[in-house]
Protein backbone atom coordinates (compact mmCIF):
# COMPACT_ATOMS: atom_id res chain seq x y z
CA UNK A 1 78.27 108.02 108.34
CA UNK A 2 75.13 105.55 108.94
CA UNK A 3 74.06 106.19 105.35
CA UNK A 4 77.77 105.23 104.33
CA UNK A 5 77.52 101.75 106.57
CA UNK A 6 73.58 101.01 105.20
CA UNK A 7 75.24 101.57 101.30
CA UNK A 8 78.05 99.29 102.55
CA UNK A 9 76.07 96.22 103.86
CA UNK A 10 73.59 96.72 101.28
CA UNK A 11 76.26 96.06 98.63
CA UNK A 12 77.49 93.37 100.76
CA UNK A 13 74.02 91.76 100.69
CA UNK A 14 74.08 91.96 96.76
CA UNK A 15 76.96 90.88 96.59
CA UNK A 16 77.09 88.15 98.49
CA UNK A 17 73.14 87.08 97.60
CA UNK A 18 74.05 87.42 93.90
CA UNK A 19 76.90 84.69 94.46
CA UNK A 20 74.68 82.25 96.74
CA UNK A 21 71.95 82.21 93.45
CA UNK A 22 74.58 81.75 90.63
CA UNK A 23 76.09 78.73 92.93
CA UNK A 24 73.03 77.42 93.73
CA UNK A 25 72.11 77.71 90.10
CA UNK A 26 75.50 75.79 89.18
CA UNK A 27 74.63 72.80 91.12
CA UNK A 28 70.97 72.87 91.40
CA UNK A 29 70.16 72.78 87.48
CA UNK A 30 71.26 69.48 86.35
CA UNK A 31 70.33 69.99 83.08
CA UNK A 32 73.45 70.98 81.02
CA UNK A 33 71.28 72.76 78.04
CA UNK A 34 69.28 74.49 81.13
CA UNK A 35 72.52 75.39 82.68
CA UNK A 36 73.65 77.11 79.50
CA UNK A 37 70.55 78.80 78.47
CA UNK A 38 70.46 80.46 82.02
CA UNK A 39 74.26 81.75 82.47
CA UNK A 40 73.58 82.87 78.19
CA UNK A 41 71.00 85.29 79.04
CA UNK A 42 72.15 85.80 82.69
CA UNK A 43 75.55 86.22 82.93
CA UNK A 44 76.52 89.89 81.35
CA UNK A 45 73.33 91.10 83.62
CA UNK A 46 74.78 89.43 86.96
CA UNK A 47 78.64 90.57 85.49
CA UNK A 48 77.55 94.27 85.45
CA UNK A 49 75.56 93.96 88.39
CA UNK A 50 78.38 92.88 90.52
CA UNK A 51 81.36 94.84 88.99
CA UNK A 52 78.32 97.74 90.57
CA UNK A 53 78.09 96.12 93.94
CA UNK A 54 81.89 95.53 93.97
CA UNK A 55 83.01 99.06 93.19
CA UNK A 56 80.31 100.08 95.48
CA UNK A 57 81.58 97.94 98.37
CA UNK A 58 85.57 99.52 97.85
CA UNK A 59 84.01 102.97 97.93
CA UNK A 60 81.97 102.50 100.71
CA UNK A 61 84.54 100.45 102.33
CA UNK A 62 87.53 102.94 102.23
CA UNK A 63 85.07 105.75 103.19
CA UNK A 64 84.59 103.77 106.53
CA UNK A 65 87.92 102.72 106.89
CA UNK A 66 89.23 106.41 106.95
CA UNK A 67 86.47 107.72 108.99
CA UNK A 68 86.63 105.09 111.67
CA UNK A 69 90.77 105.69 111.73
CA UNK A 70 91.98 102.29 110.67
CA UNK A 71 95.28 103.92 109.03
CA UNK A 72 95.66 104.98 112.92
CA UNK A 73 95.00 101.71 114.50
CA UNK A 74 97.76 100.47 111.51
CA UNK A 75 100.24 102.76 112.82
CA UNK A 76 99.68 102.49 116.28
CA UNK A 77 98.28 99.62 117.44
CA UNK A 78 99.35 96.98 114.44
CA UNK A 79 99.49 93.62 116.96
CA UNK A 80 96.01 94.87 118.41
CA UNK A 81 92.70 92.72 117.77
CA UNK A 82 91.17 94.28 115.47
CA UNK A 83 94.12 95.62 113.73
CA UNK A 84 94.87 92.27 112.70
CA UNK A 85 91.07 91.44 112.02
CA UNK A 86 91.02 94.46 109.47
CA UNK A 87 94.19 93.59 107.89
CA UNK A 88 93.20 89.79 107.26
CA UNK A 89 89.58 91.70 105.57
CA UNK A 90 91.70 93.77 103.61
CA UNK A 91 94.13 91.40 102.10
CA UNK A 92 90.80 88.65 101.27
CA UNK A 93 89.19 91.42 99.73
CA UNK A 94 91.94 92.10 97.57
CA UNK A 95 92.19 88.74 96.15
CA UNK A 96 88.22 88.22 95.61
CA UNK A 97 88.47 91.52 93.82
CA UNK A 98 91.28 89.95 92.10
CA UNK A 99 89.58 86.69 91.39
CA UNK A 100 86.57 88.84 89.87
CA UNK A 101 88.66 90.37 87.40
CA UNK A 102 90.00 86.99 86.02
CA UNK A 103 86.17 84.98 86.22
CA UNK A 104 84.66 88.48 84.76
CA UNK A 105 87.15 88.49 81.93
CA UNK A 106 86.53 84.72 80.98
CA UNK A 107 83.18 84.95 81.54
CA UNK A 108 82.94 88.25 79.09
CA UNK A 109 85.59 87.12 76.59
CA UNK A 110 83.60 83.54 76.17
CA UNK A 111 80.13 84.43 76.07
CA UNK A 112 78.20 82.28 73.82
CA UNK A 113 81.34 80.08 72.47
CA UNK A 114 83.15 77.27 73.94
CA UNK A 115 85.75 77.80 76.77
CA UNK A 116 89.29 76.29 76.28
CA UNK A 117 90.19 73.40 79.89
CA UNK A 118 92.25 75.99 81.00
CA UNK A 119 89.38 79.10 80.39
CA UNK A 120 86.71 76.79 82.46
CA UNK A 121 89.09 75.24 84.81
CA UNK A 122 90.03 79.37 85.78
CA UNK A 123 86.30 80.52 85.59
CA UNK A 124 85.05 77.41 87.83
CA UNK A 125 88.07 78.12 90.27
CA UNK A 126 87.79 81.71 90.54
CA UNK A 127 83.58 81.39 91.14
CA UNK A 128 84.37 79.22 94.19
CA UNK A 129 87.09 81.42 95.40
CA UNK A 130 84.94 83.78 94.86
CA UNK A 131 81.86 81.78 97.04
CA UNK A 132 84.38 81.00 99.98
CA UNK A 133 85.92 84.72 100.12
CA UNK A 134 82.59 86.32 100.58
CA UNK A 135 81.69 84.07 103.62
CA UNK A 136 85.39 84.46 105.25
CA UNK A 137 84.78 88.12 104.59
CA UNK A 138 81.73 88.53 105.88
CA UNK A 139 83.12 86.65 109.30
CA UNK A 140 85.79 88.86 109.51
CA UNK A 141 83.09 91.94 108.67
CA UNK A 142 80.63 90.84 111.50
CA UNK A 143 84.04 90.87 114.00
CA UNK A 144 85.54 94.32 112.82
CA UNK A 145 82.13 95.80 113.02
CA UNK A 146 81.51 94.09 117.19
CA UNK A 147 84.49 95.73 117.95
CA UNK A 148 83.74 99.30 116.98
């Protein structure tokens, strides 16, 4: 099961590294033709990379879930500590996998033309989402993971 846990935080590390650089890049390069250039050639490579990590990250994820007994600790011991640590993880990781879908299908469906308000106002708000989940996740990860 330590194989299973080293797959797991690696994808977490890809994950979550992946999303510091493209937010960086979005406010670092203040150059809008720069800006455009880079998420042109960049963006399909980082999509498929992270729908990877992602997938990765709910199969390694549920594999350590059921071997450490967390459908258990549900049943039995639901008001408990980490019970309630592993249900708030679950639930945020739903919704970033959730806000993935709709920035990947923006992102895929408008690559290389002009996004509608609405199509940039959704792909801007899902990529922060998407910042902010990983580091409320990872919180949570670091506390689940103390109190095994």
């Amino acid at each position: 099961m330590h194989f299973i846990l080293y797959i797991h935080i690696l994808s977490a590390t890809a994950w979550i590294g992946g999303s510091l650089l493209l937010f960086a890049l979005g406010i670092l390069l203040r150059d809008k033709e720069a800006q455009l250039q880079t998420y042109e050639h960049l963006g399909p490579i980082y999509g498929w990379f992270e729908v990877f990590w992602l997938v990765s990250l709910w199969v390694t994820g549920t594999l350590l879930y059921l071997h450490h007994g967390f459908h258990e600790v549900f049943k039995y011991a639901y008001d408990s500590e980490l019970s309630q640590m592993m249900h708030h993880k679950v639930y945020l990781v739903i919704v970033l996998t959730m806000l993935t879908f709709v920035h990947l299908a923006i992102a895929f469906k408008t690559h290389m033309i002009s996004r509608t308000k609405w199509q940039q106002f959704l792909s801007r708000g899902s990529s922060l989402g998407i910042f902010f989940l990983n580091l409320i996740i990872l919180w949570y990860a670091i506390g689940v993971r103390s109190m095994l």
